[in-house]
N, C-alpha and C. Protein backbone atom coordinates (compact mmCIF):
# COMPACT_ATOMS: atom_id res chain seq x y z
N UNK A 1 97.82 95.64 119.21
CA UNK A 1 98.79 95.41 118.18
C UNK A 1 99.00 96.70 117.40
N UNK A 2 100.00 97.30 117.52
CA UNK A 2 100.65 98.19 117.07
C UNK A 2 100.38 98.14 115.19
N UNK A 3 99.74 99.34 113.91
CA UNK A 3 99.52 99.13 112.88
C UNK A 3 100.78 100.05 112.42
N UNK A 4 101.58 99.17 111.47
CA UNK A 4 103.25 99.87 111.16
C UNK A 4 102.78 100.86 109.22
N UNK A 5 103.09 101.97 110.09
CA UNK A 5 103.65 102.47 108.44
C UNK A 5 103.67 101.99 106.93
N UNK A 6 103.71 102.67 105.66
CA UNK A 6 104.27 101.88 104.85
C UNK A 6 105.62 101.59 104.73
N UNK A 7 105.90 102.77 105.28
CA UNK A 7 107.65 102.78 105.25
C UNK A 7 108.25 102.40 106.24
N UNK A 8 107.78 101.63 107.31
CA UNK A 8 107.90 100.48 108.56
C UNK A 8 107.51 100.07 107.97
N UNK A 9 106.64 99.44 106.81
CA UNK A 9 106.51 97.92 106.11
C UNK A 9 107.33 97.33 105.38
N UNK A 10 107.62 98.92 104.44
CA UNK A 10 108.85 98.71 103.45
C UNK A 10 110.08 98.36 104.06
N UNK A 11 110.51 99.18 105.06
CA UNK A 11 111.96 98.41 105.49
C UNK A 11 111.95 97.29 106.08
N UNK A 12 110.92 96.74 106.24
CA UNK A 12 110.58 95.41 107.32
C UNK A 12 110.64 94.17 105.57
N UNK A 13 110.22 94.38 105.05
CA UNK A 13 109.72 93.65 103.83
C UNK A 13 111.55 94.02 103.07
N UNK A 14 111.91 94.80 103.07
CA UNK A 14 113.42 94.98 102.60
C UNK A 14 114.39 93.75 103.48
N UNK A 15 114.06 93.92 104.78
CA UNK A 15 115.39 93.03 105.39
C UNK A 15 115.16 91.28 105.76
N UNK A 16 113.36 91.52 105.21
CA UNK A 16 112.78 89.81 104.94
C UNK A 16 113.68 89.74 103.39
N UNK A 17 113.84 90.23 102.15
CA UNK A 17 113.65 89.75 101.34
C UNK A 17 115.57 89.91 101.55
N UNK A 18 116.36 90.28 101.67
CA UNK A 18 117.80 90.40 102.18
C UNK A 18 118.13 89.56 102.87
N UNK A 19 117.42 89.22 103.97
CA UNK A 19 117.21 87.52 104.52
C UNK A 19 117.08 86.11 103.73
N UNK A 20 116.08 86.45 103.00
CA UNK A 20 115.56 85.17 102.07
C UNK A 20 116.40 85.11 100.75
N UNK A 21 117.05 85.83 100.55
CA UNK A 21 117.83 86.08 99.28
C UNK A 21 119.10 85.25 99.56
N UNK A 22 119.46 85.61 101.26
CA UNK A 22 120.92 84.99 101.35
C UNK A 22 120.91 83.17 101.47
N UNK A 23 119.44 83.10 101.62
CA UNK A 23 119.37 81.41 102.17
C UNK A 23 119.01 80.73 100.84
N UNK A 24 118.33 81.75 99.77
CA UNK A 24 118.26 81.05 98.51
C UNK A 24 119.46 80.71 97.60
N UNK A 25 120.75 81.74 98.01
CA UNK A 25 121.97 81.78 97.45
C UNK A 25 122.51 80.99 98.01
N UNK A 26 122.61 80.13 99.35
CA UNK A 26 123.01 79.35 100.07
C UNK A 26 123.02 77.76 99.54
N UNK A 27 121.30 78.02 99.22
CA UNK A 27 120.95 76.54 99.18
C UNK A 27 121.18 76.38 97.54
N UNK A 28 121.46 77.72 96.90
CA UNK A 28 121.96 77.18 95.57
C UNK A 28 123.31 77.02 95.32
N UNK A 29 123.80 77.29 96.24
CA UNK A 29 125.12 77.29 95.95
C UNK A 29 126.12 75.45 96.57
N UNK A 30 124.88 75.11 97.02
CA UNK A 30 125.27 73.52 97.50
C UNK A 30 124.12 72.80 96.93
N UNK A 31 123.55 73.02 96.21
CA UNK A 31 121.97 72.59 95.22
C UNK A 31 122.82 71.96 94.26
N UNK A 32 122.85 70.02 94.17
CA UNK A 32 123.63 69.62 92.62
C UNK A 32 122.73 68.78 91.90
N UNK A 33 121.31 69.31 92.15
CA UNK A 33 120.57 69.28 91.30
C UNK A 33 119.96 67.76 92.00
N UNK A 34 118.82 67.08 91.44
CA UNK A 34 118.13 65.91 91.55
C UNK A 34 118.59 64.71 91.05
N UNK A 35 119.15 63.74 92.45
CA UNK A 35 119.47 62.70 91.31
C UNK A 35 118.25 61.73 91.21
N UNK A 36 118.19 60.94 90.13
CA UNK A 36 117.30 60.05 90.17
C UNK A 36 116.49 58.94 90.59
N UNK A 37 115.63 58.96 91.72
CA UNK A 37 114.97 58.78 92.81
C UNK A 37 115.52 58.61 94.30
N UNK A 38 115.81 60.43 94.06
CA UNK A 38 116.00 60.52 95.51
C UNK A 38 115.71 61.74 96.34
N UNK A 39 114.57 61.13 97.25
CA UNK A 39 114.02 61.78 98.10
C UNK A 39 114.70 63.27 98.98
N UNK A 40 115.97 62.87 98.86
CA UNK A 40 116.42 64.28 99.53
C UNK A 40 116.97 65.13 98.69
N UNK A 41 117.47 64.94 97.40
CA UNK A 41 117.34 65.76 96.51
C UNK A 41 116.28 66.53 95.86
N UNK A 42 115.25 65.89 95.85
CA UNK A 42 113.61 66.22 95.47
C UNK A 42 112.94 67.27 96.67
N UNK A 43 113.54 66.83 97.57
CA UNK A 43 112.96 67.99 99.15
C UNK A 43 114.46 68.77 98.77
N UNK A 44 115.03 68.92 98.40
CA UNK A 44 116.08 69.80 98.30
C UNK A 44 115.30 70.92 97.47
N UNK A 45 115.24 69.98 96.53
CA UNK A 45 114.60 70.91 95.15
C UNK A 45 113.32 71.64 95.68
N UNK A 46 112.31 71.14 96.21
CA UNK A 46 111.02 72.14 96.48
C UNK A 46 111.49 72.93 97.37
N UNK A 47 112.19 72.98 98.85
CA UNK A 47 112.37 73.54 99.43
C UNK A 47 112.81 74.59 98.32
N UNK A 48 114.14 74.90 97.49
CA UNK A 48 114.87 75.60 96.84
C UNK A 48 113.65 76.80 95.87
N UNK A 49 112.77 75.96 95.40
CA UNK A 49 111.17 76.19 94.65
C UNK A 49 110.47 77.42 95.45
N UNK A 50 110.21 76.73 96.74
CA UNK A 50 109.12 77.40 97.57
C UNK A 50 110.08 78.69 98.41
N UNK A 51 111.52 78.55 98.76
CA UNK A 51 112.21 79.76 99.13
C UNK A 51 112.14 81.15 97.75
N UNK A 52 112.64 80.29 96.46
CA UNK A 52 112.56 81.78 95.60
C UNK A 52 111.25 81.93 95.38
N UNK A 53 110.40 81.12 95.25
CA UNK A 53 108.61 81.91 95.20
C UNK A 53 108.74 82.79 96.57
N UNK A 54 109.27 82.64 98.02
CA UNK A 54 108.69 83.36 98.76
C UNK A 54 109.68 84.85 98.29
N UNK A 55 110.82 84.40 97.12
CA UNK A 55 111.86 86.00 97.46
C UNK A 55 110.86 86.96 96.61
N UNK A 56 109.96 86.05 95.06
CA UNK A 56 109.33 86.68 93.92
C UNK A 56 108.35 87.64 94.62
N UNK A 57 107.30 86.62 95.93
CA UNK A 57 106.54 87.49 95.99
C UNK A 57 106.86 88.67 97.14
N UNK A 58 108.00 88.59 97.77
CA UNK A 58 108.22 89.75 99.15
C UNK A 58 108.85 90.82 97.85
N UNK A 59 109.23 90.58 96.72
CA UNK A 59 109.49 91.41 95.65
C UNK A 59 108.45 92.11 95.26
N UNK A 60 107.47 91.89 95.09
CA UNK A 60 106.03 91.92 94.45
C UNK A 60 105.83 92.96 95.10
N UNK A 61 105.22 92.67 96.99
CA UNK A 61 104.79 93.40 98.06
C UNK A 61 105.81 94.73 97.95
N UNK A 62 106.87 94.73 97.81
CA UNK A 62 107.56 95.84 97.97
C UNK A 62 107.78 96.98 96.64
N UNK A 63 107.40 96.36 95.50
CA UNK A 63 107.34 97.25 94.32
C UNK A 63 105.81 97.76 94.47
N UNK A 64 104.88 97.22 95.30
CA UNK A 64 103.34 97.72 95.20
C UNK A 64 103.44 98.83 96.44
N UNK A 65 104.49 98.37 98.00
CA UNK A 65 104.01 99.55 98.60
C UNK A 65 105.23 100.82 98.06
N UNK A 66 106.35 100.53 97.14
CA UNK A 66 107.31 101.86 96.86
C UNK A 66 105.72 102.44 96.00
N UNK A 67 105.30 102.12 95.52
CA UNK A 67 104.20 103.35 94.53
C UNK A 67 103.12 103.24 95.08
N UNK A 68 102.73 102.92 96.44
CA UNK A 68 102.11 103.12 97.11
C UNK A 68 102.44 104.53 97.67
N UNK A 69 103.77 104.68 98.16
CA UNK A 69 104.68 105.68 99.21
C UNK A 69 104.70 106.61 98.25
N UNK A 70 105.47 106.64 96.82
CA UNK A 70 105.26 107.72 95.43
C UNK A 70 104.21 108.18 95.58
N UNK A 71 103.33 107.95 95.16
CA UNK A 71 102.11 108.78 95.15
C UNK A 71 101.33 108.09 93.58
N UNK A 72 100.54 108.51 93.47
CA UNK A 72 100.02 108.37 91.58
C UNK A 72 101.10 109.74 90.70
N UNK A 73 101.47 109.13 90.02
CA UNK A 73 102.29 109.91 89.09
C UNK A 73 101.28 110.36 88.14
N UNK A 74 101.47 111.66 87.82
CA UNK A 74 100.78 112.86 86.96
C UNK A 74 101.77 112.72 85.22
């Protein structure tokens, strides 16, 4: 198994989170919110939950390896 770069991580982690961004804008953009007891609105909603937690943290990973790639600033 091939060990990738940071900067093969970073652009790899750039076109996951460019990916996940467009399906979170997707599903919000037909998202009319929860109606009251109903199951596919409620799996609407976590799904919608657990996609932007995954955009927060591929955000996270990629602000830790850009100052990874910087260096320590003086």
């Amino acid at each position: 198994m091939k060990q990738l770069s940071d900067k093969e991580k970073l652009v790899a982690l750039l076109k996951k989170l460019e990916e996940y961004e467009a399906k979170v804008n997707f599903r919000l953009s037909h998202f009319r919110g929860v109606a009251h007891e109903s199951a596919s609105g409620e799996l609407a909603s976590s799904e919608l939950k657990v996609l932007q937690d995954h955009v927060a943290s591929l955000k996270a990973e990629i602000k830790i390896l850009e100052a990874r790639i910087s260096g320590p600033k003086v």
